[in-house]
C-alpha atoms as a PDB file:
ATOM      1  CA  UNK A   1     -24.413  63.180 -51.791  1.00  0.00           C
ATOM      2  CA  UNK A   2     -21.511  65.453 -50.580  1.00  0.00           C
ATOM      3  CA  UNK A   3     -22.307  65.699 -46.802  1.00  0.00           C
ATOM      4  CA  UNK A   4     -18.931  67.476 -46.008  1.00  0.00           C
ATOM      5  CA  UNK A   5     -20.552  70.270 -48.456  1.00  0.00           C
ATOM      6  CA  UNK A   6     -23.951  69.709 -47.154  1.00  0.00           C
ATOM      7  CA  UNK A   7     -23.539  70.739 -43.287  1.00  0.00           C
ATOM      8  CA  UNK A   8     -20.750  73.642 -44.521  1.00  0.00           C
ATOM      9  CA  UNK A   9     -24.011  75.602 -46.106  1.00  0.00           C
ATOM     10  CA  UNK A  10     -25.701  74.355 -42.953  1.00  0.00           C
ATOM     11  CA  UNK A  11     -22.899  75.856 -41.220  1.00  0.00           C
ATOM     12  CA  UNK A  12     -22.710  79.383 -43.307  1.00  0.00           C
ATOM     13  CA  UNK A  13     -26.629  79.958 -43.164  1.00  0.00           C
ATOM     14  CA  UNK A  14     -26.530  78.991 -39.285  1.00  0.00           C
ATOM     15  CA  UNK A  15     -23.608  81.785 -38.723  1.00  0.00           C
ATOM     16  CA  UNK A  16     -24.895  84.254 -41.403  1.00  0.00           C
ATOM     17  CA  UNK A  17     -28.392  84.354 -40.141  1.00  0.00           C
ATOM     18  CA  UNK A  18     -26.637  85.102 -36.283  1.00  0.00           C
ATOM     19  CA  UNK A  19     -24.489  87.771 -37.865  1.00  0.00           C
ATOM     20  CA  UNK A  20     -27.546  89.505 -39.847  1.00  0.00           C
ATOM     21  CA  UNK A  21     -29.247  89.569 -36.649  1.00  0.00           C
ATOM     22  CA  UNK A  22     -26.843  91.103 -34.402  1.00  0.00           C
ATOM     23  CA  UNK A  23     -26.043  93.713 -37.643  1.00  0.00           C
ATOM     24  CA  UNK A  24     -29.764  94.385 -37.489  1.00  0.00           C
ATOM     25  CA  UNK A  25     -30.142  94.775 -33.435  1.00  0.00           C
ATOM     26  CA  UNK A  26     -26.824  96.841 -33.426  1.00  0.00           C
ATOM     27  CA  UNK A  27     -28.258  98.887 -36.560  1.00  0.00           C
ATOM     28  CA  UNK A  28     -31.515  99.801 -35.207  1.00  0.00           C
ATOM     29  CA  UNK A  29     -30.307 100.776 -31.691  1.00  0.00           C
ATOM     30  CA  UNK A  30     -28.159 103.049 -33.377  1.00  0.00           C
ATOM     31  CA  UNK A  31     -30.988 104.901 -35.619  1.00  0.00           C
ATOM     32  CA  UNK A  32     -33.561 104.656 -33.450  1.00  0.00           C
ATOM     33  CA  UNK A  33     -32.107 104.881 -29.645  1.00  0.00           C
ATOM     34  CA  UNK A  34     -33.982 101.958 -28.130  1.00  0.00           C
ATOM     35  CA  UNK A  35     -34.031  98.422 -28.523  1.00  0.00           C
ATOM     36  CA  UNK A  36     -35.200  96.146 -31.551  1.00  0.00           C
ATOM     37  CA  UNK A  37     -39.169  95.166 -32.095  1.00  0.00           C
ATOM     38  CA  UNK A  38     -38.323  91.953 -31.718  1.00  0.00           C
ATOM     39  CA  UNK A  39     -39.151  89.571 -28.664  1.00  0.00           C
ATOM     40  CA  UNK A  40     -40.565  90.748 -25.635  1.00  0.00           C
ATOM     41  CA  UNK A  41     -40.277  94.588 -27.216  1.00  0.00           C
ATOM     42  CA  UNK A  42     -42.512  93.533 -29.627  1.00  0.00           C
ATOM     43  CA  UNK A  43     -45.659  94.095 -27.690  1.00  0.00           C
ATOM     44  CA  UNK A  44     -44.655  97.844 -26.657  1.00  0.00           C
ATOM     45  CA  UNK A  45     -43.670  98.698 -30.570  1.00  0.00           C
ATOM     46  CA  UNK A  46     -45.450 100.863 -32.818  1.00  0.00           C
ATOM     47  CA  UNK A  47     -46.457  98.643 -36.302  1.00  0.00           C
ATOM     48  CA  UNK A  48     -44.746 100.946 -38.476  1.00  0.00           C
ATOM     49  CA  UNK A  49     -42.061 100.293 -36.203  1.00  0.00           C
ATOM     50  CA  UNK A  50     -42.641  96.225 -36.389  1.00  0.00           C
ATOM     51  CA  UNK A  51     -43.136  96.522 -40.377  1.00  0.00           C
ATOM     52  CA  UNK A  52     -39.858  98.856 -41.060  1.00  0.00           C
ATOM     53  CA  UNK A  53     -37.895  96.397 -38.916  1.00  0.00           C
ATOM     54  CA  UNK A  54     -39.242  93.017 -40.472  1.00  0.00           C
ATOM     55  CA  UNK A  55     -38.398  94.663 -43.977  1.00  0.00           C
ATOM     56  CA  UNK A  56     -34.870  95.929 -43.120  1.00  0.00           C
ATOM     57  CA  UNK A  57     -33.855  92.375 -41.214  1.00  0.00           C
ATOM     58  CA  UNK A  58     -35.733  90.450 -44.282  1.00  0.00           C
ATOM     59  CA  UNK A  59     -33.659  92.682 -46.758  1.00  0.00           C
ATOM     60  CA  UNK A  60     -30.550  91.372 -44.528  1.00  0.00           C
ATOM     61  CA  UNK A  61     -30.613  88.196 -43.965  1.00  0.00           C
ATOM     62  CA  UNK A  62     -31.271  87.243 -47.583  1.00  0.00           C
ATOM     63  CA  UNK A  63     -28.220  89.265 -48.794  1.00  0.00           C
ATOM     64  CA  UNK A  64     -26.143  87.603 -46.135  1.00  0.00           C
ATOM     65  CA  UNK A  65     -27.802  83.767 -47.171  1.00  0.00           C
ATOM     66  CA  UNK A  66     -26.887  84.730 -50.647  1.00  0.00           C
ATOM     67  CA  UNK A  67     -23.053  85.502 -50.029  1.00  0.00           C
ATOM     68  CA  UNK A  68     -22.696  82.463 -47.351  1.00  0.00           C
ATOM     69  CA  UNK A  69     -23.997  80.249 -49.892  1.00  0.00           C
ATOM     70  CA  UNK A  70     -22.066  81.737 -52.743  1.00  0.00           C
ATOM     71  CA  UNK A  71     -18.714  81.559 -50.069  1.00  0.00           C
ATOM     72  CA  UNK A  72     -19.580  77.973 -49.711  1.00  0.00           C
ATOM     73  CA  UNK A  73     -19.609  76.845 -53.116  1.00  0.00           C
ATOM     74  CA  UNK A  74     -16.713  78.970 -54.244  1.00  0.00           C
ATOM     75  CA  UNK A  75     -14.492  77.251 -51.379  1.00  0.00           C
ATOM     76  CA  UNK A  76     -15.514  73.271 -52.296  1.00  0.00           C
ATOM     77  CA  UNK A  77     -15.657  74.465 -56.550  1.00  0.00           C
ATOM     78  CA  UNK A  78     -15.795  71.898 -58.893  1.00  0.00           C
ATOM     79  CA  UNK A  79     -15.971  68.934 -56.286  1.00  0.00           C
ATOM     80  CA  UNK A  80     -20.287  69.877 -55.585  1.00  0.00           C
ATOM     81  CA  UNK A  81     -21.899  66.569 -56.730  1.00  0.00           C
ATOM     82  CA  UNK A  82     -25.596  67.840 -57.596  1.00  0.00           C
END
């Protein structure tokens, strides 16, 4: 078991799921003029509104998982015990 290798993906998803979010928030503030559908908005959003944003921030945080994970493996290589 590789633990140093273990909590650096923990790491990377952790920080790559905070940075999709804030893309996301910052992205649809700037598109739309108000405030995210998430949280206590949620209640006062249309559900076109709720479905657009859950697809766009789904879309997003995937991508970023994938390139944190691939980031982590590239930087500890050939020394990932499976």
């Amino acid at each position: 078991m590789n633990v140093p290798y273990k909590l650096a993906t923990a790491g990377s998803l952790a920080l790559a799921g905070l940075i999709a979010n804030q893309v996301v928030d910052k992205g649809w503030k700037l598109f739309t003029g108000h405030e995210s559908p998430q949280g206590e908005n949620e209640d006062e959003a249309k559900f076109v509104e709720l479905i657009v944003f859950a697809m766009v921030s789904g879309v997003l945080v995937a991508v970023t998982r994938r390139y944190a994970l691939k980031g982590t493996k590239k930087f500890f290589g050939n020394s990932i015990e499976a």
